[in-house]
ModelCIF file with pLDDT and N, C-alpha, C, O atoms, coordinates in Angstrom:
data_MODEL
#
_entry.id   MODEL 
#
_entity.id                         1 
_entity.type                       polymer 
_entity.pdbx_number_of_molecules   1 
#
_entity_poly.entity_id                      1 
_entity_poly.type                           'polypeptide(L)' 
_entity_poly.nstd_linkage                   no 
_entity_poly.nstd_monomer                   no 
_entity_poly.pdbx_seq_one_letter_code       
;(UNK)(UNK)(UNK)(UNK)(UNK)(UNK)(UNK)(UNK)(UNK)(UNK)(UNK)(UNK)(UNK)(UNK)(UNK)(UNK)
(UNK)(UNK)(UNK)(UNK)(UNK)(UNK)(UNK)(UNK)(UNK)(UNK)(UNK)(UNK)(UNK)(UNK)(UNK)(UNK)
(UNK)(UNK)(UNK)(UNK)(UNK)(UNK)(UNK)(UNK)(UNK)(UNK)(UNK)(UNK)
;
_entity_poly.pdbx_seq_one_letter_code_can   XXXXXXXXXXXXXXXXXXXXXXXXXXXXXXXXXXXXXXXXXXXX 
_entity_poly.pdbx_strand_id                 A 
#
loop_
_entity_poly_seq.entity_id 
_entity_poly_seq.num 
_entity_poly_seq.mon_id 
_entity_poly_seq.hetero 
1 1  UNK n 
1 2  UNK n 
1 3  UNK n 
1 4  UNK n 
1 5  UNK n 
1 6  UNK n 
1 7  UNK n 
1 8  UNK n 
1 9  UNK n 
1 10 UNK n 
1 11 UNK n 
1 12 UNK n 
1 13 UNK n 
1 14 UNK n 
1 15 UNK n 
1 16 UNK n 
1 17 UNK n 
1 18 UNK n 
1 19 UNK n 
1 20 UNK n 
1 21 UNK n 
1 22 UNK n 
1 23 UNK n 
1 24 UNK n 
1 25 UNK n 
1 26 UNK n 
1 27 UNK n 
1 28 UNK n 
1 29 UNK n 
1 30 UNK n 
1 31 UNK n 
1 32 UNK n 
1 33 UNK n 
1 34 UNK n 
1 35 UNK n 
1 36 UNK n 
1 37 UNK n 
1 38 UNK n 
1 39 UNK n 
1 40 UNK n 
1 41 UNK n 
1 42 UNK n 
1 43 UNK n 
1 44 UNK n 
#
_struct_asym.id          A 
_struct_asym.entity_id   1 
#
loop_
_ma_qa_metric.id 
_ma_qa_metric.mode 
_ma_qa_metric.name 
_ma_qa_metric.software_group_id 
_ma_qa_metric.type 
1 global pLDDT . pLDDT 
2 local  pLDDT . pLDDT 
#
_ma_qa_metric_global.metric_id      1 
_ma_qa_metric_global.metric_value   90.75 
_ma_qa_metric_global.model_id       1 
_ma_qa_metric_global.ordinal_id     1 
#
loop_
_ma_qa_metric_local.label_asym_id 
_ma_qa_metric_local.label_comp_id 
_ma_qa_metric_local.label_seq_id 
_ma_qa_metric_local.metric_id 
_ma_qa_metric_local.metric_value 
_ma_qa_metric_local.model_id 
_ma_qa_metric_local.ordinal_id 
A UNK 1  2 71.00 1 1  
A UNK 2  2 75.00 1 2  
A UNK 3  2 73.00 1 3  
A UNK 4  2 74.00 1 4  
A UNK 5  2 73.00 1 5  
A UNK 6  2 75.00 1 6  
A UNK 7  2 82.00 1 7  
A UNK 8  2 91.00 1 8  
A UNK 9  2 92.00 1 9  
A UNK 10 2 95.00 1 10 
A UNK 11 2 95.00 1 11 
A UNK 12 2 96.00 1 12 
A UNK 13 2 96.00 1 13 
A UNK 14 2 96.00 1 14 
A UNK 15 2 95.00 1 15 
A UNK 16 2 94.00 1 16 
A UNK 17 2 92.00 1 17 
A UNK 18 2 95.00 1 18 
A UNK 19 2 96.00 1 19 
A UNK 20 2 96.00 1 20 
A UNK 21 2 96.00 1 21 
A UNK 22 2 97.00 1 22 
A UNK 23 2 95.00 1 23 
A UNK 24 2 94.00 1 24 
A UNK 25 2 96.00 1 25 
A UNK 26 2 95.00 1 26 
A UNK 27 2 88.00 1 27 
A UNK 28 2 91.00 1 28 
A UNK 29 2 94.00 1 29 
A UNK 30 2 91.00 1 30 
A UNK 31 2 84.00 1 31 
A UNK 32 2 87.00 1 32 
A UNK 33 2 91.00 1 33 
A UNK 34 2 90.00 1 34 
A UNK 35 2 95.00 1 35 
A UNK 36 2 96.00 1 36 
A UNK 37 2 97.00 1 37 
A UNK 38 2 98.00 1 38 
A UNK 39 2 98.00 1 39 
A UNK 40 2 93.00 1 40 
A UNK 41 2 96.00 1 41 
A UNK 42 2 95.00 1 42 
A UNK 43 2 92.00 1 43 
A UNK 44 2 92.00 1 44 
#
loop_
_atom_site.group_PDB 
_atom_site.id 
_atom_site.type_symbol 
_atom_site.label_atom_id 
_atom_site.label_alt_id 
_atom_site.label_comp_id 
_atom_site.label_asym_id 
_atom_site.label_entity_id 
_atom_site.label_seq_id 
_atom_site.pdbx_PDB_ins_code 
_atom_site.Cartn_x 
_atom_site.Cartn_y 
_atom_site.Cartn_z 
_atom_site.occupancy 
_atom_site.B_iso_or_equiv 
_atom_site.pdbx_formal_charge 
_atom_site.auth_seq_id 
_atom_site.auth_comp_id 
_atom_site.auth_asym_id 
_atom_site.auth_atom_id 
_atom_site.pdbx_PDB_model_num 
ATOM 1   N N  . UNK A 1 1  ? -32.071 -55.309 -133.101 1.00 71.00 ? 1  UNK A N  1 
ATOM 2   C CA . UNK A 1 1  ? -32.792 -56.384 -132.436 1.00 71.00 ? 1  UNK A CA 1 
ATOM 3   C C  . UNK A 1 1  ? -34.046 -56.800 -133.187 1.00 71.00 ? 1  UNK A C  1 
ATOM 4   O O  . UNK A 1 1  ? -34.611 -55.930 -133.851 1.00 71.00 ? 1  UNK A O  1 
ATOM 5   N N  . UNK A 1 2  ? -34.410 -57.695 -133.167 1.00 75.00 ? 2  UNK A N  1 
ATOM 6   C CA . UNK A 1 2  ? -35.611 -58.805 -133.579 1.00 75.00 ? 2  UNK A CA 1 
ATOM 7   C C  . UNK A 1 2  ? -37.015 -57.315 -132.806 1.00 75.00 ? 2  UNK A C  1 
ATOM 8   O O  . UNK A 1 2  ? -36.864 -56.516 -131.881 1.00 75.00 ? 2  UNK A O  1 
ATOM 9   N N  . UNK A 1 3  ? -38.292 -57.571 -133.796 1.00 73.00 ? 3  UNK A N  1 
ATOM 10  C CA . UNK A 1 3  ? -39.531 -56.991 -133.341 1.00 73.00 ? 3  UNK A CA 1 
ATOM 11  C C  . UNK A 1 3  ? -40.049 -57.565 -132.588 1.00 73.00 ? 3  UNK A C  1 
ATOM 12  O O  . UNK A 1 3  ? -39.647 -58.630 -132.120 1.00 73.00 ? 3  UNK A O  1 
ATOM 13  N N  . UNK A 1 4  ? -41.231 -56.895 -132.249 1.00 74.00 ? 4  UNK A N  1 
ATOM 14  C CA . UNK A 1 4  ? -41.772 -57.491 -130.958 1.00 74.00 ? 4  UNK A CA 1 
ATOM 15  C C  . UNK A 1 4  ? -42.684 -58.696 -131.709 1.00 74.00 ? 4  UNK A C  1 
ATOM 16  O O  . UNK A 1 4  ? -43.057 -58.812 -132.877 1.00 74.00 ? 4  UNK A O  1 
ATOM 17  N N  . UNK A 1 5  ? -42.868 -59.513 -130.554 1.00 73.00 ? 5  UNK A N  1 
ATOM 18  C CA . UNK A 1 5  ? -43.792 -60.909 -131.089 1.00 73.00 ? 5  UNK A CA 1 
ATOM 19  C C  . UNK A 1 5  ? -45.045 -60.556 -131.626 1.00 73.00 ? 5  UNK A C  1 
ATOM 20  O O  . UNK A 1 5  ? -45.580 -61.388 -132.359 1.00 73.00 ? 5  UNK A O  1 
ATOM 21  N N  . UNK A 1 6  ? -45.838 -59.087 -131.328 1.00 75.00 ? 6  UNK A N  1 
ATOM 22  C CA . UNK A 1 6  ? -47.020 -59.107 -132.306 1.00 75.00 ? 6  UNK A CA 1 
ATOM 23  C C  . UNK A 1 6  ? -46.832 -58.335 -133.212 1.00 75.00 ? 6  UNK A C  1 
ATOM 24  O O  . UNK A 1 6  ? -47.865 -58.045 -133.815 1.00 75.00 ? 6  UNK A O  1 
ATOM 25  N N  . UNK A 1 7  ? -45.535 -57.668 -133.728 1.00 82.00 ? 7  UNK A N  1 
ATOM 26  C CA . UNK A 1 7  ? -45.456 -56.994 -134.568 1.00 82.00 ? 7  UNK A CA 1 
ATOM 27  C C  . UNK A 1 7  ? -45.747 -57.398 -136.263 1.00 82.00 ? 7  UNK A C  1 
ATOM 28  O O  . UNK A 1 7  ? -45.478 -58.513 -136.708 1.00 82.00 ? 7  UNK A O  1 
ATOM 29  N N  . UNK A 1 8  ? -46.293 -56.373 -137.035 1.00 91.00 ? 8  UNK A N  1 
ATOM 30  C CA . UNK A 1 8  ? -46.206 -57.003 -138.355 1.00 91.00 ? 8  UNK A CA 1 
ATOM 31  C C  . UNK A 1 8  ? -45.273 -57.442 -138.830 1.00 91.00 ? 8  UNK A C  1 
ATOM 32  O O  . UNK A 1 8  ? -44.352 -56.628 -138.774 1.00 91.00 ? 8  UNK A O  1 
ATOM 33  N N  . UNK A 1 9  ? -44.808 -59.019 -139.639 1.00 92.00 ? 9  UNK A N  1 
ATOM 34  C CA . UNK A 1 9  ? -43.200 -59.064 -140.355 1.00 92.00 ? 9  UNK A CA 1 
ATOM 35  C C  . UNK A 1 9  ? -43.107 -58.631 -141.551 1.00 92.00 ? 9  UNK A C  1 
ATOM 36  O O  . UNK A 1 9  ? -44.087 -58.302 -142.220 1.00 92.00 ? 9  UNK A O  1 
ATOM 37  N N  . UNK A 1 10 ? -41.892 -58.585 -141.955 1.00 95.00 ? 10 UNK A N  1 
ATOM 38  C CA . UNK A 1 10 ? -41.626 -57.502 -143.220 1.00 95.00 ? 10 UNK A CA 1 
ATOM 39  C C  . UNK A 1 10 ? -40.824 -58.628 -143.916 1.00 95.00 ? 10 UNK A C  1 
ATOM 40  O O  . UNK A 1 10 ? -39.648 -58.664 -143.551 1.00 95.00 ? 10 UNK A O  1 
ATOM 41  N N  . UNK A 1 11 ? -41.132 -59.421 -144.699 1.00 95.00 ? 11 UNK A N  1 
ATOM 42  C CA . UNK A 1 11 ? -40.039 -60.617 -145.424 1.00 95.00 ? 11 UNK A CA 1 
ATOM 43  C C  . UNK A 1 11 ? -39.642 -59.677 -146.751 1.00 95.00 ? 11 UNK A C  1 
ATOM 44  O O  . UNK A 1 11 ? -40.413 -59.252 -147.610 1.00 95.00 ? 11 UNK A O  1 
ATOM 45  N N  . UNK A 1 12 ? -38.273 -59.497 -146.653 1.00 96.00 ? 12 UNK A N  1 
ATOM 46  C CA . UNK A 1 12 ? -37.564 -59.048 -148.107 1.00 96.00 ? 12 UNK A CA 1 
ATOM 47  C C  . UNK A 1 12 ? -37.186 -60.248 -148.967 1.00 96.00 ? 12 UNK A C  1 
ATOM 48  O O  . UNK A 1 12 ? -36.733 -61.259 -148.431 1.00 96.00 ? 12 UNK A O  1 
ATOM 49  N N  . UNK A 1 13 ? -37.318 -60.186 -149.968 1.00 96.00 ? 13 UNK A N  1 
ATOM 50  C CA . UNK A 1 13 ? -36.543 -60.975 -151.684 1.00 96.00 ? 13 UNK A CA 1 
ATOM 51  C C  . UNK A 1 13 ? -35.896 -59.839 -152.321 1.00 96.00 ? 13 UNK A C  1 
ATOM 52  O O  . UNK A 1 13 ? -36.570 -58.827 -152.512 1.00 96.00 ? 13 UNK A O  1 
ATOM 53  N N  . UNK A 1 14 ? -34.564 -59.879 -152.705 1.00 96.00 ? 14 UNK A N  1 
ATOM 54  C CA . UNK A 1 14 ? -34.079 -59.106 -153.817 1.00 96.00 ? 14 UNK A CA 1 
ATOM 55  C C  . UNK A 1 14 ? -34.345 -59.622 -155.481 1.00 96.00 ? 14 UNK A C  1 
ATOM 56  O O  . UNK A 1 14 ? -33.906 -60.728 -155.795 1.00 96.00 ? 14 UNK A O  1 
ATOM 57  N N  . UNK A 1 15 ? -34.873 -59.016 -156.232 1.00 95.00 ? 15 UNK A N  1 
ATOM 58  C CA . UNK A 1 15 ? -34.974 -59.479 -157.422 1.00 95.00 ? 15 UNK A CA 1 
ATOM 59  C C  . UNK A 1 15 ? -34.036 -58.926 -158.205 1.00 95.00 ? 15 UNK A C  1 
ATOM 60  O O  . UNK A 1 15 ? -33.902 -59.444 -159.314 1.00 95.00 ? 15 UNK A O  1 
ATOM 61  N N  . UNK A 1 16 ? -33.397 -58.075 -157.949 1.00 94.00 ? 16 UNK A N  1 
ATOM 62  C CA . UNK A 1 16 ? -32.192 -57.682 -158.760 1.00 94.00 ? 16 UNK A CA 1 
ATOM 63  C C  . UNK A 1 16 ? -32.446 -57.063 -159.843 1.00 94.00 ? 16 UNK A C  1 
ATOM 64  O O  . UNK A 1 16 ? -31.644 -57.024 -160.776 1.00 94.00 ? 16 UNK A O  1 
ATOM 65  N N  . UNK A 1 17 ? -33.401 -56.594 -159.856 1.00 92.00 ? 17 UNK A N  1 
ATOM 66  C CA . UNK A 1 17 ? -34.474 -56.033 -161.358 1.00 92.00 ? 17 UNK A CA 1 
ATOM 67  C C  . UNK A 1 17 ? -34.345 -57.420 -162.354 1.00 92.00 ? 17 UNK A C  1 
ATOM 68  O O  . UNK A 1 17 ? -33.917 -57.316 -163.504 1.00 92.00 ? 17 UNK A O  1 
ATOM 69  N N  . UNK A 1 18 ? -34.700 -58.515 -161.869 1.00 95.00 ? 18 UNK A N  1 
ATOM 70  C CA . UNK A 1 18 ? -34.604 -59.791 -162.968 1.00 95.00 ? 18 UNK A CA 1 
ATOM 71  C C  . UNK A 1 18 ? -35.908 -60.466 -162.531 1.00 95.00 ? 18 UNK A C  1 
ATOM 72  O O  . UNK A 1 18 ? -36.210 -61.120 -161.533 1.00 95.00 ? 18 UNK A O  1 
ATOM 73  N N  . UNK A 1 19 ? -36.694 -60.013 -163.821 1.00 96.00 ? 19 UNK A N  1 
ATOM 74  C CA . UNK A 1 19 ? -38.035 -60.633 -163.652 1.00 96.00 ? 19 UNK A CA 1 
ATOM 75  C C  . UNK A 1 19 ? -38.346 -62.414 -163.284 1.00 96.00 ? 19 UNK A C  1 
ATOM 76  O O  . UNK A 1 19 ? -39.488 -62.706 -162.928 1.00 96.00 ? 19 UNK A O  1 
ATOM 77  N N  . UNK A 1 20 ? -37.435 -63.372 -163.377 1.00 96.00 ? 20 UNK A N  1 
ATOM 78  C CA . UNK A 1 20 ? -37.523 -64.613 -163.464 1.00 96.00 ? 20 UNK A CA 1 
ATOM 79  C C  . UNK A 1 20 ? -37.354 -64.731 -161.635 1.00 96.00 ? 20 UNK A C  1 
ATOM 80  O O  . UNK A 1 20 ? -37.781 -65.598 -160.873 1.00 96.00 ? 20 UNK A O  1 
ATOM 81  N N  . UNK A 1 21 ? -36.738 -63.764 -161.419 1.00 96.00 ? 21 UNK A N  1 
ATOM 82  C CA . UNK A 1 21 ? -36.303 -63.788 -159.861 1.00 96.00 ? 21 UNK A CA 1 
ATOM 83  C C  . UNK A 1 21 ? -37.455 -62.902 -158.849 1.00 96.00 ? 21 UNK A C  1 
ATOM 84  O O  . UNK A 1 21 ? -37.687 -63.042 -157.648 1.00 96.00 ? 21 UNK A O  1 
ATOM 85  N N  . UNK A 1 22 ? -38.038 -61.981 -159.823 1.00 97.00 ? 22 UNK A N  1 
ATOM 86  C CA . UNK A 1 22 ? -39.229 -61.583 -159.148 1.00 97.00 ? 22 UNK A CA 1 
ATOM 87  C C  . UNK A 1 22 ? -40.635 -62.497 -158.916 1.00 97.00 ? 22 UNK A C  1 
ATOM 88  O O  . UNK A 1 22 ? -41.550 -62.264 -158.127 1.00 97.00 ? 22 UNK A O  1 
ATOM 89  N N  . UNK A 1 23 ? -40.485 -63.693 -159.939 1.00 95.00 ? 23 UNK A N  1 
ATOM 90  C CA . UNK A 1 23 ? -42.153 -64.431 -159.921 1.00 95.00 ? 23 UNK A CA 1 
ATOM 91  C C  . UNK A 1 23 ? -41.707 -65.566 -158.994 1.00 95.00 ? 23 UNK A C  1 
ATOM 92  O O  . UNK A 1 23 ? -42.453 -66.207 -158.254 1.00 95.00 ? 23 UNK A O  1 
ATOM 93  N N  . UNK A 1 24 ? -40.057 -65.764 -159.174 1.00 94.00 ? 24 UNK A N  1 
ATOM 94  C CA . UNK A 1 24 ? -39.350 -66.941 -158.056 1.00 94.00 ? 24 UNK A CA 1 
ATOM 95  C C  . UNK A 1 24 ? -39.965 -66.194 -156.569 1.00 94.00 ? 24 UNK A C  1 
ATOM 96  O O  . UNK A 1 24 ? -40.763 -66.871 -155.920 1.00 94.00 ? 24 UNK A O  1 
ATOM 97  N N  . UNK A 1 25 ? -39.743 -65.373 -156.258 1.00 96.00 ? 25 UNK A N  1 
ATOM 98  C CA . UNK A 1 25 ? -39.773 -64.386 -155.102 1.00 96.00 ? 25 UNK A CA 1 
ATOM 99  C C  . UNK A 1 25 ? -41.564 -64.682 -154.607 1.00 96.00 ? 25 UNK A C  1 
ATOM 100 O O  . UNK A 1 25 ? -42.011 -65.160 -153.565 1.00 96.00 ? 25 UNK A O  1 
ATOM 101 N N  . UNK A 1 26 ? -42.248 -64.187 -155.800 1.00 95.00 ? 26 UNK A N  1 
ATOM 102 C CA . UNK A 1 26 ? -44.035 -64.022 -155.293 1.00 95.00 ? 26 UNK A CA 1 
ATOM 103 C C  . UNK A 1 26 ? -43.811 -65.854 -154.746 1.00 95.00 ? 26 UNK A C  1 
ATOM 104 O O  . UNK A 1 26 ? -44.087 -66.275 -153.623 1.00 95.00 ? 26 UNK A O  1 
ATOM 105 N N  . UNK A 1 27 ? -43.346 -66.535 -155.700 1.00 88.00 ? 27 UNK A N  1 
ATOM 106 C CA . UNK A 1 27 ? -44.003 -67.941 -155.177 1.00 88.00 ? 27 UNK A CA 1 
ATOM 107 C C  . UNK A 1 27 ? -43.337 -68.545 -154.007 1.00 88.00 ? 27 UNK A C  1 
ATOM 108 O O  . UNK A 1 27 ? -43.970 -69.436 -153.441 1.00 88.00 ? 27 UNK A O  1 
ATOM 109 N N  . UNK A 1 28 ? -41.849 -68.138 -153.405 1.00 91.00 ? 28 UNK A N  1 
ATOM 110 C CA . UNK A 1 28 ? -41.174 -68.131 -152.116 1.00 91.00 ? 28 UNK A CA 1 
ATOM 111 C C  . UNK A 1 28 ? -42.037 -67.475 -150.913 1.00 91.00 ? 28 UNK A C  1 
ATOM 112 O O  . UNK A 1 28 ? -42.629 -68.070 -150.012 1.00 91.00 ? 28 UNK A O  1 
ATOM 113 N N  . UNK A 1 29 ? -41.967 -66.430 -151.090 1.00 94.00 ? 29 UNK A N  1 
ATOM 114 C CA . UNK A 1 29 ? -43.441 -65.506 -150.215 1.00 94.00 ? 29 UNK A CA 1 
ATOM 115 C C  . UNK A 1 29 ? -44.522 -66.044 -150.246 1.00 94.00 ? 29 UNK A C  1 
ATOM 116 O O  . UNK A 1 29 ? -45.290 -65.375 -149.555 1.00 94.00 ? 29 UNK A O  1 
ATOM 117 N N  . UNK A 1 30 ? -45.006 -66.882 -150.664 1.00 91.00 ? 30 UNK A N  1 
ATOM 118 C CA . UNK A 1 30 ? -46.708 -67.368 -150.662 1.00 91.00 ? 30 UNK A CA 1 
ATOM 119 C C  . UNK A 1 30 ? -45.912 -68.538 -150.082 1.00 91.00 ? 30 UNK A C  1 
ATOM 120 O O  . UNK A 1 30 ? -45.393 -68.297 -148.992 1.00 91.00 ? 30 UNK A O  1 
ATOM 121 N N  . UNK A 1 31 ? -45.726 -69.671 -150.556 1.00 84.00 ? 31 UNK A N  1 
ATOM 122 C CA . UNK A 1 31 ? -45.376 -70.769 -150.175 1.00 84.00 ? 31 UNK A CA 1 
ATOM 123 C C  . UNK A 1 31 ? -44.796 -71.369 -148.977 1.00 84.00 ? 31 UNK A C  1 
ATOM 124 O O  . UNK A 1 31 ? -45.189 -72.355 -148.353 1.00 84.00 ? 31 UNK A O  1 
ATOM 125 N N  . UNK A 1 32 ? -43.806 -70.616 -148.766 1.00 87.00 ? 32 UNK A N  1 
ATOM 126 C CA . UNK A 1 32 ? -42.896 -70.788 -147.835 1.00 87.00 ? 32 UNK A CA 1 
ATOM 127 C C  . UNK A 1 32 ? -42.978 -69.506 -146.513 1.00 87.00 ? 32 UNK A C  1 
ATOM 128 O O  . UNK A 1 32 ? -42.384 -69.841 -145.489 1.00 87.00 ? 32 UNK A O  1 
ATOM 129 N N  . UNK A 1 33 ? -43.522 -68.383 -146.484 1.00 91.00 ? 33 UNK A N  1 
ATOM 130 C CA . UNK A 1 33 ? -43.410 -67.766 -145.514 1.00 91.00 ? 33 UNK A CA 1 
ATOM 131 C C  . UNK A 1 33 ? -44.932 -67.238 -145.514 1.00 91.00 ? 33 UNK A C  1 
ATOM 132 O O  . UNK A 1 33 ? -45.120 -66.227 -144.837 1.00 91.00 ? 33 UNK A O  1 
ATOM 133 N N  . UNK A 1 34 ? -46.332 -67.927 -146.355 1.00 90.00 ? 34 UNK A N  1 
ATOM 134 C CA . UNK A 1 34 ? -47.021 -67.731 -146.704 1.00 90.00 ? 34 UNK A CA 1 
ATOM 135 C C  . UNK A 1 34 ? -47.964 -65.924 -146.145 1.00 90.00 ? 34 UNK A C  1 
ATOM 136 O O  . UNK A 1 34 ? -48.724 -65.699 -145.203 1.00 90.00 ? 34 UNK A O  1 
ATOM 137 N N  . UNK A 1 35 ? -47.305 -64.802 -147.488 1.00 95.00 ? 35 UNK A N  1 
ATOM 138 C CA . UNK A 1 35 ? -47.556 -63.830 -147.107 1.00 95.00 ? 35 UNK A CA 1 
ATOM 139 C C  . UNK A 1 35 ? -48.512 -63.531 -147.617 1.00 95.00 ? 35 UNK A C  1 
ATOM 140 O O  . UNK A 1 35 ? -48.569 -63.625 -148.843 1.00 95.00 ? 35 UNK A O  1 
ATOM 141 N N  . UNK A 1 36 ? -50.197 -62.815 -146.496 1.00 96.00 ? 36 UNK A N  1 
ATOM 142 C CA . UNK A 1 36 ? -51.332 -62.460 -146.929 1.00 96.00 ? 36 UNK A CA 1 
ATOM 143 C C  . UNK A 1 36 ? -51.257 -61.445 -148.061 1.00 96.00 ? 36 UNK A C  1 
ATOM 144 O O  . UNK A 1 36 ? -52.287 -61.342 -148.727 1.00 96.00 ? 36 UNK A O  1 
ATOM 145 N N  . UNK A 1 37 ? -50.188 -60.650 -148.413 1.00 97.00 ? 37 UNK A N  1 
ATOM 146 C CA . UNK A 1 37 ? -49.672 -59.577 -149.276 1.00 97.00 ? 37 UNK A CA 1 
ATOM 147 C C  . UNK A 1 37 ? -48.351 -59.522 -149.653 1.00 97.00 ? 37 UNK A C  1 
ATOM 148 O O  . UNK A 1 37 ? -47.410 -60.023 -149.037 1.00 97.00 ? 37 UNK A O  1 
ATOM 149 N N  . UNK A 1 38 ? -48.274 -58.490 -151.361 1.00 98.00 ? 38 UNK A N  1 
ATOM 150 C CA . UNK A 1 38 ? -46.543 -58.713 -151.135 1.00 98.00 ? 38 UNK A CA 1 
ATOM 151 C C  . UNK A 1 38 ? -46.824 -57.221 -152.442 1.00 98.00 ? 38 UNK A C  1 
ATOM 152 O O  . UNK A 1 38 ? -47.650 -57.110 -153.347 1.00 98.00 ? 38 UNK A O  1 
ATOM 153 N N  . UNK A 1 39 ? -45.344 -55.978 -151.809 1.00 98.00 ? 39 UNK A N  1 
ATOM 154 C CA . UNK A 1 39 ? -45.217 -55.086 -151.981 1.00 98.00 ? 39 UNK A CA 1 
ATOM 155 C C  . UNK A 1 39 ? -44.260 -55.017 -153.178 1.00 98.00 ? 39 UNK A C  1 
ATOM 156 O O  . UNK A 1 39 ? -43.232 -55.607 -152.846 1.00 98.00 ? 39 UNK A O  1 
ATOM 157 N N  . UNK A 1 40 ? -44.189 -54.673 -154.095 1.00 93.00 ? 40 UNK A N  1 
ATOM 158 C CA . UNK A 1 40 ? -43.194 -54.013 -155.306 1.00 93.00 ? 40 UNK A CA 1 
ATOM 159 C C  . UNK A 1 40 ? -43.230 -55.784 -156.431 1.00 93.00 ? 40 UNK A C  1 
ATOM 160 O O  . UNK A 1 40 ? -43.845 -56.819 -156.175 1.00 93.00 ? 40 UNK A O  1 
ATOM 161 N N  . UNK A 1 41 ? -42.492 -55.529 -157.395 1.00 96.00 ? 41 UNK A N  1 
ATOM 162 C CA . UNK A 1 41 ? -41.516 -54.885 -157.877 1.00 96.00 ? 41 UNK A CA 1 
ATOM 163 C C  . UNK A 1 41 ? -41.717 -53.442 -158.133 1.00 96.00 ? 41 UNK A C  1 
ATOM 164 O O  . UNK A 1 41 ? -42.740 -52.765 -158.241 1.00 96.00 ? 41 UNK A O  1 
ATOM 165 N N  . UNK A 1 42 ? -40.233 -53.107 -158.212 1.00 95.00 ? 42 UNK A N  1 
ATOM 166 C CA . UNK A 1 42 ? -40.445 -51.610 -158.778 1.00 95.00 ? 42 UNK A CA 1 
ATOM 167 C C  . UNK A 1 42 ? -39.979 -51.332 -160.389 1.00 95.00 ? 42 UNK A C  1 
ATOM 168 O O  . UNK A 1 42 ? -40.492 -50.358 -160.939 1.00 95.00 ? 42 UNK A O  1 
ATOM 169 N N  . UNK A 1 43 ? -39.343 -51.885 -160.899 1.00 92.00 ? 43 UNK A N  1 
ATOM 170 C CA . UNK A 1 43 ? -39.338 -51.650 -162.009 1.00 92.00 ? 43 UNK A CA 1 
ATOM 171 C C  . UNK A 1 43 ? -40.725 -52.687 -163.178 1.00 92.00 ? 43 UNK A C  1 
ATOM 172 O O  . UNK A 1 43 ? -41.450 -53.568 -162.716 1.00 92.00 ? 43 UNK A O  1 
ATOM 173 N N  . UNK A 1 44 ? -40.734 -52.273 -164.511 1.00 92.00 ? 44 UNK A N  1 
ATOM 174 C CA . UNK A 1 44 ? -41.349 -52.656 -165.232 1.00 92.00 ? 44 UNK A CA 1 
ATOM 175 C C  . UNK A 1 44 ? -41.539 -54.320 -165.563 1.00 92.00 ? 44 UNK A C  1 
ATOM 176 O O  . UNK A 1 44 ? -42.305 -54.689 -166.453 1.00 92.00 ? 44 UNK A O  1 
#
């Protein structure tokens, strides 16, 4: 089920370990779901 209405949201992007898809991702997350923060990549 869906969180509660004041809960923090958690927006996922897969980058697939493909860096062109990770900076696509930061600027989807800011722009469009405009996130005060954004967690990983994990690789290099």
């Amino acid at each position: 089920g869906p969180p509660p209405p004041d809960a923090p949201q958690l927006v996922l992007r897969d980058d697939a370990g493909d860096p062109e898809r990770a900076a696509r991702a930061v600027e989807e997350l800011v722009s469009t779901h405009r996130a005060i923060a954004i967690v990983g990549p994990l690789d290099g």
